[in-house]
Protein backbone atom coordinates (compact mmCIF):
# COMPACT_ATOMS: atom_id res chain seq x y z
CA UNK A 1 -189.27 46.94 194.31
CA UNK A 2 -190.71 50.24 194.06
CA UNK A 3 -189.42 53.25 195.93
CA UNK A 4 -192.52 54.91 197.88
CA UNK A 5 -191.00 57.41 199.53
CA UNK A 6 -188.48 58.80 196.98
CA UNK A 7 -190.48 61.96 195.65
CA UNK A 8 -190.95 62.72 198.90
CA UNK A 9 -189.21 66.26 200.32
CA UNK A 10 -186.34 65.00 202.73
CA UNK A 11 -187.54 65.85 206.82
CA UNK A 12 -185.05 67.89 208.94
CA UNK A 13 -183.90 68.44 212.40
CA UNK A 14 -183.14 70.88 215.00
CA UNK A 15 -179.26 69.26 213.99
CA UNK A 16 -179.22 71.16 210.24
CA UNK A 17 -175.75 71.56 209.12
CA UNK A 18 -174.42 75.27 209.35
CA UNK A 19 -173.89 75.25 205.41
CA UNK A 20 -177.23 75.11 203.63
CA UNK A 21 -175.26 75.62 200.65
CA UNK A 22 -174.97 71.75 200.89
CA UNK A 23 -178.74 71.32 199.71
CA UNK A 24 -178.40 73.45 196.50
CA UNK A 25 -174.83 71.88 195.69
CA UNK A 26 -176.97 68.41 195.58
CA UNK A 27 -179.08 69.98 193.63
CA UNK A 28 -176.81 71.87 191.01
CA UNK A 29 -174.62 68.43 190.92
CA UNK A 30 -177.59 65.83 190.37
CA UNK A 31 -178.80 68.67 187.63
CA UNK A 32 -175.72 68.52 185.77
CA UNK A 33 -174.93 64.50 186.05
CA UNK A 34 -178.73 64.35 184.06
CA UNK A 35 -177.61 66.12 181.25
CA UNK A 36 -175.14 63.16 180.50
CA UNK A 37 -176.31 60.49 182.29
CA UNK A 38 -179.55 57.94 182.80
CA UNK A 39 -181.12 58.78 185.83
CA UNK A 40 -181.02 54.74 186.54
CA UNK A 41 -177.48 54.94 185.96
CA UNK A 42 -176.73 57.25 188.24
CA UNK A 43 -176.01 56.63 191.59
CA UNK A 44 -175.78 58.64 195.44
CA UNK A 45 -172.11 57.86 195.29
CA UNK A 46 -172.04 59.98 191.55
CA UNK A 47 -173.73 62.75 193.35
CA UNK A 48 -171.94 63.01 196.52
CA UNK A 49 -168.54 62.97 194.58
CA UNK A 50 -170.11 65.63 192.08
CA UNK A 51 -171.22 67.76 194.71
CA UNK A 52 -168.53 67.53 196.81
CA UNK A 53 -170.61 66.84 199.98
CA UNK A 54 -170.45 63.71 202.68
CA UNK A 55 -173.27 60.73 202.75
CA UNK A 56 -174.32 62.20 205.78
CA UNK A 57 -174.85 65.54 204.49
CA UNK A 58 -176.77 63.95 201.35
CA UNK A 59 -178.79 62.32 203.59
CA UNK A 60 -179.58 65.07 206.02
CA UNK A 61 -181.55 66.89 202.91
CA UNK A 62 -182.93 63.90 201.21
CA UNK A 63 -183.54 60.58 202.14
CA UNK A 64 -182.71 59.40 198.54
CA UNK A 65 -182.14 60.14 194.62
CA UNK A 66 -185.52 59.99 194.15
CA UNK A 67 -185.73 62.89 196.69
CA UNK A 68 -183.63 65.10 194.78
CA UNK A 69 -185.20 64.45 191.31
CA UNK A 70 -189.04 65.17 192.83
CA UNK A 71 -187.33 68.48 193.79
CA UNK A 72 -185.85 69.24 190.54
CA UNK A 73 -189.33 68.10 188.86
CA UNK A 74 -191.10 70.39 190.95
CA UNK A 75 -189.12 73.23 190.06
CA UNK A 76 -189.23 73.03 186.51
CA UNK A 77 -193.14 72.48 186.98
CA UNK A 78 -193.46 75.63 188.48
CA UNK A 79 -191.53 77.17 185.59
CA UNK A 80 -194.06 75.83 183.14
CA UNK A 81 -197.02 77.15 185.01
CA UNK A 82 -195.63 80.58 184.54
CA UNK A 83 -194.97 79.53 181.04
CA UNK A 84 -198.92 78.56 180.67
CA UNK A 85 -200.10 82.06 183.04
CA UNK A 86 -200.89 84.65 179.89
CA UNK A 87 -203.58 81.60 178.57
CA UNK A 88 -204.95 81.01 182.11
CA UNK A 89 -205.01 84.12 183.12
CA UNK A 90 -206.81 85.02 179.98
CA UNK A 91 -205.67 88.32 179.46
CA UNK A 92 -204.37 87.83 175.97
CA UNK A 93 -205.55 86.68 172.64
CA UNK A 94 -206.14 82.92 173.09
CA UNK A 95 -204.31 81.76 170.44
CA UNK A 96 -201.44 83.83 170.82
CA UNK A 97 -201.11 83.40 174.14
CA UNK A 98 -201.33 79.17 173.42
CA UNK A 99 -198.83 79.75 171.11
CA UNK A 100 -196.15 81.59 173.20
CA UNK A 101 -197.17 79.29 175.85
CA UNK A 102 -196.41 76.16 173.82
CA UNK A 103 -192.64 77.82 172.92
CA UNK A 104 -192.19 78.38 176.13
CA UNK A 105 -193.30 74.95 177.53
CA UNK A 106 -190.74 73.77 174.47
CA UNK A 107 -187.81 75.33 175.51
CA UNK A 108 -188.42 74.57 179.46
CA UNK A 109 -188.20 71.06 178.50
CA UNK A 110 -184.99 71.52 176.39
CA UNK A 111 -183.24 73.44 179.27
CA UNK A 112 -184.16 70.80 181.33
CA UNK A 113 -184.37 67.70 179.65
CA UNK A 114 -182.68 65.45 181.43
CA UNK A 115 -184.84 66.43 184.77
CA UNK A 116 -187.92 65.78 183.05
CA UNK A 117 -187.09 62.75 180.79
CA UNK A 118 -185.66 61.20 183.96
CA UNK A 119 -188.81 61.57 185.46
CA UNK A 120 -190.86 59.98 182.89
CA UNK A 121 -188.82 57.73 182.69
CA UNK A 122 -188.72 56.64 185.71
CA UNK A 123 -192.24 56.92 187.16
CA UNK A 124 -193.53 53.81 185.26
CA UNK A 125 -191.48 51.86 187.97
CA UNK A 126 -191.23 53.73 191.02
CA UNK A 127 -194.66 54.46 192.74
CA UNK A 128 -193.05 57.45 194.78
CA UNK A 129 -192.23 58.93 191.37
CA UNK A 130 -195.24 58.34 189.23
CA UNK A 131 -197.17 59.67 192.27
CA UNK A 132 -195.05 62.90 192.02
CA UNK A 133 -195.74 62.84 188.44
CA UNK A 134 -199.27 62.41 188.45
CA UNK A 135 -199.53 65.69 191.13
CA UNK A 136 -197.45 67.62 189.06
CA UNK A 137 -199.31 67.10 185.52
CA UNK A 138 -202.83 67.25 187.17
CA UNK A 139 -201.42 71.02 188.43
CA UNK A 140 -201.56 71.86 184.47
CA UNK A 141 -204.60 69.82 183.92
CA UNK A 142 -206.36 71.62 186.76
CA UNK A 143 -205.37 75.10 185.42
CA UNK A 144 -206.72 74.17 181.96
CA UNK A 145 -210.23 72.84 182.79
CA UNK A 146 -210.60 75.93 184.91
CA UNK A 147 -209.86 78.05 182.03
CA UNK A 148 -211.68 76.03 179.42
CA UNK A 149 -214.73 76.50 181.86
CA UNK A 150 -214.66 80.38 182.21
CA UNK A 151 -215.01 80.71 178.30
CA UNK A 152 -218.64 80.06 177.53
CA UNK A 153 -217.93 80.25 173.67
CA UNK A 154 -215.56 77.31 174.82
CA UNK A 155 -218.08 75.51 176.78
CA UNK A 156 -220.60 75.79 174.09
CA UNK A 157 -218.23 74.46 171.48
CA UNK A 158 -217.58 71.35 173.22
CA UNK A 159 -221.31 70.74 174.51
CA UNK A 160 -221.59 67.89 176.80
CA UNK A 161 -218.05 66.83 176.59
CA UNK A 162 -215.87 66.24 179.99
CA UNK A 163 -214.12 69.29 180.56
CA UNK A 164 -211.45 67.65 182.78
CA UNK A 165 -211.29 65.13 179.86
CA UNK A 166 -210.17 67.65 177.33
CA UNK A 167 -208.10 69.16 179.17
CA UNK A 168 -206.17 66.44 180.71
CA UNK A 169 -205.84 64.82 177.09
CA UNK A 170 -204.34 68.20 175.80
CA UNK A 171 -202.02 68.68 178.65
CA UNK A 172 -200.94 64.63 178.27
CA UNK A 173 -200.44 65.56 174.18
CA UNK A 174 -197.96 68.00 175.14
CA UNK A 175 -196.22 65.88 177.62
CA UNK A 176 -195.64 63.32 175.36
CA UNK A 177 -194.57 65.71 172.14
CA UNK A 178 -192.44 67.86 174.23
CA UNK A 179 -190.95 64.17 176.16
CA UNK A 180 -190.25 63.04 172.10
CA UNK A 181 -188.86 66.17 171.19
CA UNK A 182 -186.09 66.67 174.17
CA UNK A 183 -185.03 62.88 173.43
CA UNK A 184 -184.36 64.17 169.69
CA UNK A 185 -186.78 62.65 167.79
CA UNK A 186 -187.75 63.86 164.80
CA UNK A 187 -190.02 65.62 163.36
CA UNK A 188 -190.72 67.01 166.60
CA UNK A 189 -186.91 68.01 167.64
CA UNK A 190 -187.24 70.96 165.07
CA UNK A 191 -189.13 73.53 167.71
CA UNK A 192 -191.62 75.13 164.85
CA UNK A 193 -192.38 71.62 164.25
CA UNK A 194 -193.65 71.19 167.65
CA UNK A 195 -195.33 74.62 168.31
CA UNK A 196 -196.94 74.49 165.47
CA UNK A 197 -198.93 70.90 165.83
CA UNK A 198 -199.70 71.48 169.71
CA UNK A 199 -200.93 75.08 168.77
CA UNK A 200 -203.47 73.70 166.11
CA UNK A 201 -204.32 70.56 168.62
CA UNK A 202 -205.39 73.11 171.29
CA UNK A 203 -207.02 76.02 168.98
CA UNK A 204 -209.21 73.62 166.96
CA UNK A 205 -210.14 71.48 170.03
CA UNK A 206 -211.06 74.38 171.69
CA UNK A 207 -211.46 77.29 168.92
CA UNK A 208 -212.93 75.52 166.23
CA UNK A 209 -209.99 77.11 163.72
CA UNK A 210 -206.87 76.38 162.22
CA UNK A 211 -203.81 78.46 163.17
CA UNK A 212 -201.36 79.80 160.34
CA UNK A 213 -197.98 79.81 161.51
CA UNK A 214 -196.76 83.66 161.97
CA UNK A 215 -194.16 82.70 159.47
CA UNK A 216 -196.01 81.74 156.95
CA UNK A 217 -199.14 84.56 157.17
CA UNK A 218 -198.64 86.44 153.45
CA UNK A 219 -197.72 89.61 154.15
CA UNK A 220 -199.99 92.33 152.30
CA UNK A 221 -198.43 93.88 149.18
CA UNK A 222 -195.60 91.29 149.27
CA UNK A 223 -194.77 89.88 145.64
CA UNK A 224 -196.30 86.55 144.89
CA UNK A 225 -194.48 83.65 143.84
């Protein structure tokens, strides 16, 4: 049966243990158990033992596994939105800034791979995790519409299409390429591979152009082949 409550931040009391070291050692240990394990093989007992901390103290912070996950999800989001900021915030060349963007969102997911495939894993059957899921993506989704509609050359391009459309179908793209690419599937485990085809998908969607890869733009008065 579903687990409603297990993205859910853990409640405390006026009781907190004197240690809030405890919290982050959940944390570290449940981080490092994912980069080896299933995240529906692992258990609380794993985590107490790997952290080193008492049932009670686990469940002083968090009121399950699921808890400690939505926290770990909601970390890494929040180092993907800074990974997205120089295309939001619009200050750069589009493109370029989609494409350092796109690295960056590539190797966030590889440092933390077994966080986030855990989660998408996971959130098809627990509603307390999809829910969590669903928040976090529609941050990115949000962020994306909002930028799409402060371009007018954008807007024009893509006439009476649903903003929120495109941009949610881009930002689901990448979840699922960068999700195939941390489990090591190829062709999208080789990192040019995948910043290369989610550049292009979000330039010509929203650019109208192809993008040359920077490694393979001719380079003026270089010998021909």
């Amino acid at each position: 049966m579903p687990s409603k409550p297990g993205a859910q931040p853990a409640r405390r009391s006026a009781a907190e243990p004197a240690s809030t070291g405890l919290r982050e050692r959940i944390l570290s240990a449940t981080r490092e158990l994912l980069r080896e394990r299933r995240f529906d093989a692992l258990s609380v007992a794993d985590i107490l033992t790997a952290a080193e901390v008492s049932r009670a103290s686990f469940y002083f912070y968090f009121p399950s596994k699921q808890a400690v996950l939505g926290e770990l999800v909601r970390d890494a989001v929040a180092q993907g939105q800074q990974a997205a900021d120089p295309w939001i915030g619009g200050s750069q060349d589009p493109v370029a800034a989609l494409r350092a963007g796109v690295r960056d969102g590539a190797r966030l997911w590889r440092d933390n791979a077994g966080i986030l495939m855990a989660i998408v894993e996971s959130q098809g059957s627990d509603e307390g995790l999809r829910a969590l899921w669903l928040e976090q993506m529609n941050l990115f989704t949000d962020a994306a519409a909002a930028r799409i509609e402060s371009d007018p050359q954008v807007r024009r391009r893509l006439g009476d299409m649903d903003v929120r459309a495109v941009a949610a179908s881009l930002t689901w793209m990448g979840e699922r390429l960068y999700y195939l690419a941390a489990a090591g599937v190829p062709p999208f485990v080789d990192e040019e591979v995948l910043v290369d085809v989610l550049t292009n998908a979000w330039a010509s969607i929203l650019y109208g152009r192809p993008v040359t890869p920077p490694s393979r733009i001719p380079i003026p008065g270089a010998e021909q082949v």
